[in-house]
PDB file of N, CA and C in Angstrom:
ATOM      1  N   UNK A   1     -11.638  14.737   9.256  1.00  0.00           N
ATOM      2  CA  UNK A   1     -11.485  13.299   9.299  1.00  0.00           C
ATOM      3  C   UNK A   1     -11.835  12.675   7.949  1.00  0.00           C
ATOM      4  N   UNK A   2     -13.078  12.884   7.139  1.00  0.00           N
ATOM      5  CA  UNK A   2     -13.070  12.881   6.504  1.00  0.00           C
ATOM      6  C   UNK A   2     -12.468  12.938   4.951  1.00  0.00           C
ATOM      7  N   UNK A   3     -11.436  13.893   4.908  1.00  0.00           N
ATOM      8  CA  UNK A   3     -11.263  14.903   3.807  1.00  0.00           C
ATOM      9  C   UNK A   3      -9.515  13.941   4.192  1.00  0.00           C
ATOM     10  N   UNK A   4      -9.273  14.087   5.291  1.00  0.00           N
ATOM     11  CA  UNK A   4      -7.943  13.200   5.645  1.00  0.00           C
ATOM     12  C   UNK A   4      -7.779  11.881   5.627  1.00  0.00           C
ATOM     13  N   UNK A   5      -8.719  11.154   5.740  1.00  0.00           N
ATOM     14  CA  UNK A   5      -8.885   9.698   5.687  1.00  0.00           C
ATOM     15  C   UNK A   5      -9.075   9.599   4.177  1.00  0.00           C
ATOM     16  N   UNK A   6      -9.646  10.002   3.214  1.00  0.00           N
ATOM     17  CA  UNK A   6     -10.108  10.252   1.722  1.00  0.00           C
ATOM     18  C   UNK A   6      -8.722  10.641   0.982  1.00  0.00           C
ATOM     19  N   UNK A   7      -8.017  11.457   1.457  1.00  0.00           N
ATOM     20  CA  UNK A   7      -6.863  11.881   0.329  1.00  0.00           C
ATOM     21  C   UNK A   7      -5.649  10.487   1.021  1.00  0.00           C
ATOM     22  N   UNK A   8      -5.073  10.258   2.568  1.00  0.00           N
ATOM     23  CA  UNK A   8      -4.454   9.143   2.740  1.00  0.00           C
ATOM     24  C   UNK A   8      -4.859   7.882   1.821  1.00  0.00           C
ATOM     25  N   UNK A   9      -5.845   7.862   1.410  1.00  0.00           N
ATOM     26  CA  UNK A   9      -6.404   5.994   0.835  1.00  0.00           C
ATOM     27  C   UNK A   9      -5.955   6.415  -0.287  1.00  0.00           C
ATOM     28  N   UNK A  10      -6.428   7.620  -1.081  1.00  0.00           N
ATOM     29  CA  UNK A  10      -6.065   7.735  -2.306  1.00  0.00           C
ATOM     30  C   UNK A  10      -4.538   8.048  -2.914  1.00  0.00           C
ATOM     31  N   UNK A  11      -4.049   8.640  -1.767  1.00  0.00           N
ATOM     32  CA  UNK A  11      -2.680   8.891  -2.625  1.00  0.00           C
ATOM     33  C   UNK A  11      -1.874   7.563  -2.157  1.00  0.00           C
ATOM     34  N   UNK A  12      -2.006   7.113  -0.835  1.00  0.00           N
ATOM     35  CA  UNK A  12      -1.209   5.649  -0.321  1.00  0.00           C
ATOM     36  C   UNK A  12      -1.910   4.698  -1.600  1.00  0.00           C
ATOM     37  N   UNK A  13      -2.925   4.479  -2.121  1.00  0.00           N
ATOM     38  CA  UNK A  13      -3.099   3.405  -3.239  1.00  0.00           C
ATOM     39  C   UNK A  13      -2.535   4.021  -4.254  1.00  0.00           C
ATOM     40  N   UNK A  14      -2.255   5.257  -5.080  1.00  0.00           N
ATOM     41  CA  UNK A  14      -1.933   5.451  -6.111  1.00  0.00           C
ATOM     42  C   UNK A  14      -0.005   5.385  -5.979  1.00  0.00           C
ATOM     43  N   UNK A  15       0.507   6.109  -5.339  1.00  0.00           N
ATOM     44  CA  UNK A  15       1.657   5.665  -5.082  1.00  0.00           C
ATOM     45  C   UNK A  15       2.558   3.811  -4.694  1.00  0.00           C
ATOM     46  N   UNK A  16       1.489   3.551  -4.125  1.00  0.00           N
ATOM     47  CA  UNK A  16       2.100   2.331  -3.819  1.00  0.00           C
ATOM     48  C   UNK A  16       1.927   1.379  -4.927  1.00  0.00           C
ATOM     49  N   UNK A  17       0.633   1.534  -6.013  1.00  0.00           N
ATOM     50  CA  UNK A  17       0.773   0.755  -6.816  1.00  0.00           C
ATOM     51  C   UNK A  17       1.890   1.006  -8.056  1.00  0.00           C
ATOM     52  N   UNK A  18       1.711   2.179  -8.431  1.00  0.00           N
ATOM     53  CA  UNK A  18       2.651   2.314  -8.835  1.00  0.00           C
ATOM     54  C   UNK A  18       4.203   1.932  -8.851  1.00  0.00           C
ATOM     55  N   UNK A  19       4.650   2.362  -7.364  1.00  0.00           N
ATOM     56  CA  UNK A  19       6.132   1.716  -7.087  1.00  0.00           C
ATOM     57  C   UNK A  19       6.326   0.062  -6.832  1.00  0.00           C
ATOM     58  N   UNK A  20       4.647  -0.442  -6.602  1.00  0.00           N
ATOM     59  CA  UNK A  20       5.285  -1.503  -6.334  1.00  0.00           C
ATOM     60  C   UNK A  20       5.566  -2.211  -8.126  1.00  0.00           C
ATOM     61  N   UNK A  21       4.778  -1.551  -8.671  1.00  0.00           N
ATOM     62  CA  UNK A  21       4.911  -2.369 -10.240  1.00  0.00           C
ATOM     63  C   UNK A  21       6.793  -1.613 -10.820  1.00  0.00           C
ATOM     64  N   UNK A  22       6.318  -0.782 -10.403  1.00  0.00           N
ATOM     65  CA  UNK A  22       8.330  -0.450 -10.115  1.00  0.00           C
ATOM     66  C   UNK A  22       8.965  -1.424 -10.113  1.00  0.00           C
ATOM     67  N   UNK A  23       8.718  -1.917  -8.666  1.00  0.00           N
ATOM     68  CA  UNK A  23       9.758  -2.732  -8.311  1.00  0.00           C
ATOM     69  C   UNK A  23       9.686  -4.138  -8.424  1.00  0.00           C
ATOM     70  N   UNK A  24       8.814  -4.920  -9.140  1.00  0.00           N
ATOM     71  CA  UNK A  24       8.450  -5.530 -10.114  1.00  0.00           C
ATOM     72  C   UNK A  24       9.227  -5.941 -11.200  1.00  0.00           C
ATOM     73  N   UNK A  25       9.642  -4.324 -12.163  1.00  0.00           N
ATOM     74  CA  UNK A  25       9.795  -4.186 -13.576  1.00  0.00           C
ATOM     75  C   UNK A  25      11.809  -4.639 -13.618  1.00  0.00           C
ATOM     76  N   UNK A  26      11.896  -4.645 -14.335  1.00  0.00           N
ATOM     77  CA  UNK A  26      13.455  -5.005 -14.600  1.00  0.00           C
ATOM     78  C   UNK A  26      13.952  -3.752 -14.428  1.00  0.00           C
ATOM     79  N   UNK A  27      13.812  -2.711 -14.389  1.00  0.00           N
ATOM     80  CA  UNK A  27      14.318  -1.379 -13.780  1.00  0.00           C
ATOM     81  C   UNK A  27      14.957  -1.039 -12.789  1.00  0.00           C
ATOM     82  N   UNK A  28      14.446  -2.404 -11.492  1.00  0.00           N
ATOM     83  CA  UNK A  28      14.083  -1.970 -10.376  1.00  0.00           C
ATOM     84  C   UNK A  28      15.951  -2.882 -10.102  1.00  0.00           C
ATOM     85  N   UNK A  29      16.416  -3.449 -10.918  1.00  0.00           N
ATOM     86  CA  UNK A  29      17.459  -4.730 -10.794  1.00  0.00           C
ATOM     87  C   UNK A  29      18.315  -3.759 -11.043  1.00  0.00           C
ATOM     88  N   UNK A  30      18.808  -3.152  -9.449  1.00  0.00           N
ATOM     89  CA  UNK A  30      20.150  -1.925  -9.457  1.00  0.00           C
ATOM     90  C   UNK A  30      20.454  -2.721  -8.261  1.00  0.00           C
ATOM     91  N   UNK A  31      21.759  -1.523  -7.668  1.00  0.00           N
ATOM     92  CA  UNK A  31      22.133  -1.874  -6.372  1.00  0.00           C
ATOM     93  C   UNK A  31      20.998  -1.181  -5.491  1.00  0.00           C
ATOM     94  N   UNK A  32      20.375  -0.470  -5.810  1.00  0.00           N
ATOM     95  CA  UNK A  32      19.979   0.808  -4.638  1.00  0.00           C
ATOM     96  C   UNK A  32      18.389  -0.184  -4.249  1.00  0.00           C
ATOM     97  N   UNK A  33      17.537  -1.036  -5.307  1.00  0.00           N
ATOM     98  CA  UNK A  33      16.722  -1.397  -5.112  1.00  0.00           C
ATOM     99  C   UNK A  33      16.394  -2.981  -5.242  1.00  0.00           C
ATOM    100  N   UNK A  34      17.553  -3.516  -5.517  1.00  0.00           N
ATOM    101  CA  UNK A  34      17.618  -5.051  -5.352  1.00  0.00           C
ATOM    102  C   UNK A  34      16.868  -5.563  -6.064  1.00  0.00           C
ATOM    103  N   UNK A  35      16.321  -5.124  -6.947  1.00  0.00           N
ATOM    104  CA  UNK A  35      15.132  -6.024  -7.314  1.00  0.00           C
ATOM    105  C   UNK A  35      15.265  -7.090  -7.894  1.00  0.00           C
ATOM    106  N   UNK A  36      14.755  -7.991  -7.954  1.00  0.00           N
ATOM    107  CA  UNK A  36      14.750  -9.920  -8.085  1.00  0.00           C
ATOM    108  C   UNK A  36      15.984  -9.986  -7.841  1.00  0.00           C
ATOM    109  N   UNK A  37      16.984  -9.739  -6.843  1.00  0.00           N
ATOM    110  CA  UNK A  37      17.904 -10.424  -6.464  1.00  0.00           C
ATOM    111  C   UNK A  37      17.783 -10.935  -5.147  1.00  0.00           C
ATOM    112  N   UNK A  38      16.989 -11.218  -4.327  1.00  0.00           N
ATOM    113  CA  UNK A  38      16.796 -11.689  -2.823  1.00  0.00           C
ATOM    114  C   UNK A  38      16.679 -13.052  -2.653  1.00  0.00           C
ATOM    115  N   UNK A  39      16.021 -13.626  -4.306  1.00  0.00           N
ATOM    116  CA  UNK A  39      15.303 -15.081  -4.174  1.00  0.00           C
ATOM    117  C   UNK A  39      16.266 -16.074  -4.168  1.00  0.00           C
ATOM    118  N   UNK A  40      16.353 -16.548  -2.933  1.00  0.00           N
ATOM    119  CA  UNK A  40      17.519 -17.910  -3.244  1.00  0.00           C
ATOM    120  C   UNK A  40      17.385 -18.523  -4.717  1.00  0.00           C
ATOM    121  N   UNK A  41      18.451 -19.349  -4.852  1.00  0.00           N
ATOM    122  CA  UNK A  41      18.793 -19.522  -6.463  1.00  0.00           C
ATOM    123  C   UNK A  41      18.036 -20.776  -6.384  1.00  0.00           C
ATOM    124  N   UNK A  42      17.495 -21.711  -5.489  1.00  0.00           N
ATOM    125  CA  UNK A  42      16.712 -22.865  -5.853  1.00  0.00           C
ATOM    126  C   UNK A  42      14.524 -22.355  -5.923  1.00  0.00           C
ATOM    127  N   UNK A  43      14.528 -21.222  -5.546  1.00  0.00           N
ATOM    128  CA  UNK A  43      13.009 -20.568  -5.639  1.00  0.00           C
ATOM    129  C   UNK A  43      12.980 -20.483  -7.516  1.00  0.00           C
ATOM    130  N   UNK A  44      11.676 -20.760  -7.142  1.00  0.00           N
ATOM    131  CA  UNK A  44      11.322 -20.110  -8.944  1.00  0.00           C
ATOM    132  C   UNK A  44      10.533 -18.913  -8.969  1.00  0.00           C
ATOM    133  N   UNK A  45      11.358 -17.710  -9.057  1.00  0.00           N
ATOM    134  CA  UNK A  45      10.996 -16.157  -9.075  1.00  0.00           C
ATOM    135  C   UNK A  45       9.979 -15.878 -10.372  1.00  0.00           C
ATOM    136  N   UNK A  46       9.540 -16.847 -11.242  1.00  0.00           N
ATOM    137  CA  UNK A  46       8.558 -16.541 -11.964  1.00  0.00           C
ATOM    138  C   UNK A  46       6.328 -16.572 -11.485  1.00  0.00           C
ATOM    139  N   UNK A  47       6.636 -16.453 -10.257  1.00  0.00           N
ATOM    140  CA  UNK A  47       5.256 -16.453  -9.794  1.00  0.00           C
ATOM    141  C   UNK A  47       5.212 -14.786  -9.221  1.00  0.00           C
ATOM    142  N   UNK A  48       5.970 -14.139  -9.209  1.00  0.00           N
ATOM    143  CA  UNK A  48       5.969 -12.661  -8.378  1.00  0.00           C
ATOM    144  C   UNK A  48       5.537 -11.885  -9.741  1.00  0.00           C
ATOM    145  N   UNK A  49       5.496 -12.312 -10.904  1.00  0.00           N
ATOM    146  CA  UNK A  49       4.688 -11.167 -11.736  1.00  0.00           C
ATOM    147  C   UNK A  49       3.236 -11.631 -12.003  1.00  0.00           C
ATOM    148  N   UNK A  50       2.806 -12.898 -11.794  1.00  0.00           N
ATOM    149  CA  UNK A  50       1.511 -12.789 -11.666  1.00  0.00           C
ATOM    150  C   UNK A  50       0.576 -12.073 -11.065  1.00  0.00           C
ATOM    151  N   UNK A  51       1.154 -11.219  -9.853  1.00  0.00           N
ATOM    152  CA  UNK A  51       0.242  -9.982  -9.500  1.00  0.00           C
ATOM    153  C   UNK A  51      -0.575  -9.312 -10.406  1.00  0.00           C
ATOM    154  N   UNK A  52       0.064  -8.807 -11.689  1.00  0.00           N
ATOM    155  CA  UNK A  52      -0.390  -8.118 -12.573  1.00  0.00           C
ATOM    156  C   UNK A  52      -1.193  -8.406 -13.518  1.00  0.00           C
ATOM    157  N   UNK A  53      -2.139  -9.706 -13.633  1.00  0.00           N
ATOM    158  CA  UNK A  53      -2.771 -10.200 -14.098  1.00  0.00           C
ATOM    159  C   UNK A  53      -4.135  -9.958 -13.660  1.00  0.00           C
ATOM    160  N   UNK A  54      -4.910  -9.245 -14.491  1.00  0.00           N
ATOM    161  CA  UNK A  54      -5.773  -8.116 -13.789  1.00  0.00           C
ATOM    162  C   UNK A  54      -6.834  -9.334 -14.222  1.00  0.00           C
ATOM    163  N   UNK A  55      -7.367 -10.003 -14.809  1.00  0.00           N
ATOM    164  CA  UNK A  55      -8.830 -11.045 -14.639  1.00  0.00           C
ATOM    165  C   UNK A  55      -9.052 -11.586 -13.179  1.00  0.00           C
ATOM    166  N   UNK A  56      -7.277 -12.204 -13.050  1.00  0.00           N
ATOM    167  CA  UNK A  56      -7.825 -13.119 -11.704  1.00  0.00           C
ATOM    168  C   UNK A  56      -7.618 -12.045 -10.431  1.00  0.00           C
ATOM    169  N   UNK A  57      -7.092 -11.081 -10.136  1.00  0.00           N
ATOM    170  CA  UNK A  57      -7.105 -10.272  -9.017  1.00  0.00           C
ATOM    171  C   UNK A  57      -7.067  -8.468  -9.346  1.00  0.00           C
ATOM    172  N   UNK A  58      -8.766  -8.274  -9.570  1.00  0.00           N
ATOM    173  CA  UNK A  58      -9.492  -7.285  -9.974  1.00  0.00           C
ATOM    174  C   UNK A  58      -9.535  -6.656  -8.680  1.00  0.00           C
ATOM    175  N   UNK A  59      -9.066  -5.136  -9.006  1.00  0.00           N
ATOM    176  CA  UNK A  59      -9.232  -3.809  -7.937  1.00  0.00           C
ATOM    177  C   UNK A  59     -10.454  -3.366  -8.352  1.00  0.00           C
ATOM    178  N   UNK A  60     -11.622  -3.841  -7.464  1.00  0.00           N
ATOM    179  CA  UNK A  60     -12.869  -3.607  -7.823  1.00  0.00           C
ATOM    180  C   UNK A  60     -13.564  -2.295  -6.974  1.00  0.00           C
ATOM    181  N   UNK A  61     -14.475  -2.467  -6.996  1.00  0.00           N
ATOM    182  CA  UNK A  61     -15.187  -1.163  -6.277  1.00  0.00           C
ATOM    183  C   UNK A  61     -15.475  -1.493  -4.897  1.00  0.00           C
ATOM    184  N   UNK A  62     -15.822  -2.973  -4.583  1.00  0.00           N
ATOM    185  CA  UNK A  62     -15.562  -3.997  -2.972  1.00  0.00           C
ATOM    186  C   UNK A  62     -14.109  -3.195  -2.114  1.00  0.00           C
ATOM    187  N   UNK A  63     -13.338  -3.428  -3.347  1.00  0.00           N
ATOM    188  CA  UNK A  63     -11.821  -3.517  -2.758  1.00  0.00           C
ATOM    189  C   UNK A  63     -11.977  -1.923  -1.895  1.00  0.00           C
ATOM    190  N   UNK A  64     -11.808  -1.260  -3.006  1.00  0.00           N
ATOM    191  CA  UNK A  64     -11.970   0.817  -2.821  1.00  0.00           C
ATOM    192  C   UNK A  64     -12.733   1.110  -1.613  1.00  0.00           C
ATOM    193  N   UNK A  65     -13.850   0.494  -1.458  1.00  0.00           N
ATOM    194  CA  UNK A  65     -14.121   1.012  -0.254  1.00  0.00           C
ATOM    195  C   UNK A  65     -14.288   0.327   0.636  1.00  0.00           C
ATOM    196  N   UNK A  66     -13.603  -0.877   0.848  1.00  0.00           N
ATOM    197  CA  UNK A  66     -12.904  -1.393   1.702  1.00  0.00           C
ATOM    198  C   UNK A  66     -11.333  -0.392   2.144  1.00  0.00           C
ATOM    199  N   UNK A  67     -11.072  -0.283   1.210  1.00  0.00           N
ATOM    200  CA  UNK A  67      -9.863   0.412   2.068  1.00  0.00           C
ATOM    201  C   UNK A  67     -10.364   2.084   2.334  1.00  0.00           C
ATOM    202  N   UNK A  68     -11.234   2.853   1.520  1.00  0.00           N
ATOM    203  CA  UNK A  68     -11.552   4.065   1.910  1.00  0.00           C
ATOM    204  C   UNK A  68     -12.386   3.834   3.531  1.00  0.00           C
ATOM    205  N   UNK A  69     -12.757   3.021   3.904  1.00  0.00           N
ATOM    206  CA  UNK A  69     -13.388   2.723   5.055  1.00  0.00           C
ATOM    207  C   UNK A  69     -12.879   2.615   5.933  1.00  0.00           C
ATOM    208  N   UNK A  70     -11.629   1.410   5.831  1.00  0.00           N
ATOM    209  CA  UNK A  70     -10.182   1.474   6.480  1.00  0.00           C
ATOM    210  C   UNK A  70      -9.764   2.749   6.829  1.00  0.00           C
ATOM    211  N   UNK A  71      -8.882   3.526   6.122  1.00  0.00           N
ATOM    212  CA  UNK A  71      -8.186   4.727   6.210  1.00  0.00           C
ATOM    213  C   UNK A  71      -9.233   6.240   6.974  1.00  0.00           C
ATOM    214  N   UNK A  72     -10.857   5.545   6.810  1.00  0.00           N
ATOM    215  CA  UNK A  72     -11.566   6.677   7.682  1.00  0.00           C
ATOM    216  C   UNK A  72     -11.532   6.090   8.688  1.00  0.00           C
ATOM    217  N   UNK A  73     -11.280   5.193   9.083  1.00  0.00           N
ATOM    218  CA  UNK A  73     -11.315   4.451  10.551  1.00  0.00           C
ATOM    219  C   UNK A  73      -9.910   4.886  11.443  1.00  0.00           C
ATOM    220  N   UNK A  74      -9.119   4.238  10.614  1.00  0.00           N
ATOM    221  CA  UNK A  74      -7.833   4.969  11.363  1.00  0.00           C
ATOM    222  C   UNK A  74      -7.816   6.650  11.265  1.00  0.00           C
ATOM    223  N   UNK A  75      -8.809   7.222  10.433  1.00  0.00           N
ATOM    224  CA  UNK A  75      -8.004   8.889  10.393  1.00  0.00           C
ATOM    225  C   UNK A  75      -8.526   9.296  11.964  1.00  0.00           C
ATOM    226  N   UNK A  76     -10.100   8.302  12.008  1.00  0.00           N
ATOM    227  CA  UNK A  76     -10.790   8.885  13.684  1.00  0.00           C
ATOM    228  C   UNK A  76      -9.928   8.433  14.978  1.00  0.00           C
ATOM    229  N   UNK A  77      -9.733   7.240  14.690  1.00  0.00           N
ATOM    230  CA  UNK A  77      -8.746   6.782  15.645  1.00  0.00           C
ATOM    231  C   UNK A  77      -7.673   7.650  16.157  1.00  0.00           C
ATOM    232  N   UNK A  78      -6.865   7.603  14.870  1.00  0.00           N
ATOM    233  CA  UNK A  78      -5.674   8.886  15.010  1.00  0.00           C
ATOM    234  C   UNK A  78      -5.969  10.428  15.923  1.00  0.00           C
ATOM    235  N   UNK A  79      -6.931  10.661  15.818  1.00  0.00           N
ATOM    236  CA  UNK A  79      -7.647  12.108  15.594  1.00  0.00           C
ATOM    237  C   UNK A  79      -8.021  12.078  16.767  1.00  0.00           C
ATOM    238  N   UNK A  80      -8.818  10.943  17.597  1.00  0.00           N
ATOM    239  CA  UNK A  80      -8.858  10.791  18.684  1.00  0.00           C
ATOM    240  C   UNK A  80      -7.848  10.629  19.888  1.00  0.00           C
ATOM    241  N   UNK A  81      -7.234   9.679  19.596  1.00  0.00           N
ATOM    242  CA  UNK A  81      -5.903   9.405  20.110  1.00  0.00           C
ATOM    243  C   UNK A  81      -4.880  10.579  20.327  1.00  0.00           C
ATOM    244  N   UNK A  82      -4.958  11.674  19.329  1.00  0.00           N
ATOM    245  CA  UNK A  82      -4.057  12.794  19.178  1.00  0.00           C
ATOM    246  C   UNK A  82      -5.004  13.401  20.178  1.00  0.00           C
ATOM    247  N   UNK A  83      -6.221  13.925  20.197  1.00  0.00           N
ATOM    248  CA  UNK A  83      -6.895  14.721  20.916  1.00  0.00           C
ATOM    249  C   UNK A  83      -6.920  14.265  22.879  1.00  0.00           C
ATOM    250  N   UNK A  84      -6.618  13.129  22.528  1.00  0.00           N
ATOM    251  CA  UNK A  84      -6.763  12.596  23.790  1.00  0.00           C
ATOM    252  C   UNK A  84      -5.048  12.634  24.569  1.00  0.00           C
ATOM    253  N   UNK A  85      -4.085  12.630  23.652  1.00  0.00           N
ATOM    254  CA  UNK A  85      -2.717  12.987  24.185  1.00  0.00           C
ATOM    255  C   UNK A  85      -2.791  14.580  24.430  1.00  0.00           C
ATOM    256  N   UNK A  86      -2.930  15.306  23.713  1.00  0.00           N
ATOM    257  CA  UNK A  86      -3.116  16.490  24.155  1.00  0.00           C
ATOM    258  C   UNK A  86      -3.596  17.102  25.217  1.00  0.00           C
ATOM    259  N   UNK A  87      -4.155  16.116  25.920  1.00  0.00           N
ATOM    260  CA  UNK A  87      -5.059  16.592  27.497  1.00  0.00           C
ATOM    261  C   UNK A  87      -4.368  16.007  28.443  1.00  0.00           C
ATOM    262  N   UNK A  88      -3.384  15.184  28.022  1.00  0.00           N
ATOM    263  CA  UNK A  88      -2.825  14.299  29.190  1.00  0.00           C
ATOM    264  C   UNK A  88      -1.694  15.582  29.739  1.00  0.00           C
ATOM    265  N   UNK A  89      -1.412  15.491  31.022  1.00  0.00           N
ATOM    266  CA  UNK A  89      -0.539  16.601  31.923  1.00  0.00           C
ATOM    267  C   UNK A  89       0.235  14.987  32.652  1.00  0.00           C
ATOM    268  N   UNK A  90       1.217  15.932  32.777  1.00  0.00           N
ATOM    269  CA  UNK A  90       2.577  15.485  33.619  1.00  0.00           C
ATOM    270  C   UNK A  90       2.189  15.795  34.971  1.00  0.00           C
TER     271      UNK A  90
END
């Protein structure tokens, strides 16, 4: 539970930040990934890169184990839930 809840937080945060700054980047402006083409033409699409402005919204050490806490919560849940389907009979 442990060791599974610990590698889920870490690779789901390292992957996702990553792709989401992906899809973010002007790279992402293909057919396959749409990127900044969704925003109706009267929105002003210049507030969606302020994410990346690391002073005002810091991935701190609060954040980390807030979500490593998260992801051990659901791994028991899961783990339970699985253990507990496994006993159920027809």
């Amino acid at each position: 539970m442990l060791v599974g809840g610990s590698l889920f937080a870490y690779t789901f945060g390292a992957v996702q930040w990553r792709f989401s700054e992906f899809l973010l980047s002007p790279a992402a402006k293909n057919w396959f990934f749409v990127g900044g083409r969704h925003w109706p033409y009267n929105s002003r699409p210049d507030w969606f890169h302020t994410f990346w402005d690391v002073r005002e919204d810091p991935v701190d050490f609060s954040t980390i184990a807030w979500a490593w806490g998260l992801a051990l919560v659901a791994s028991a849940l899961g783990l339970a839930l699985g253990t507990w389907m496994a006993r159920v009979k027809r």
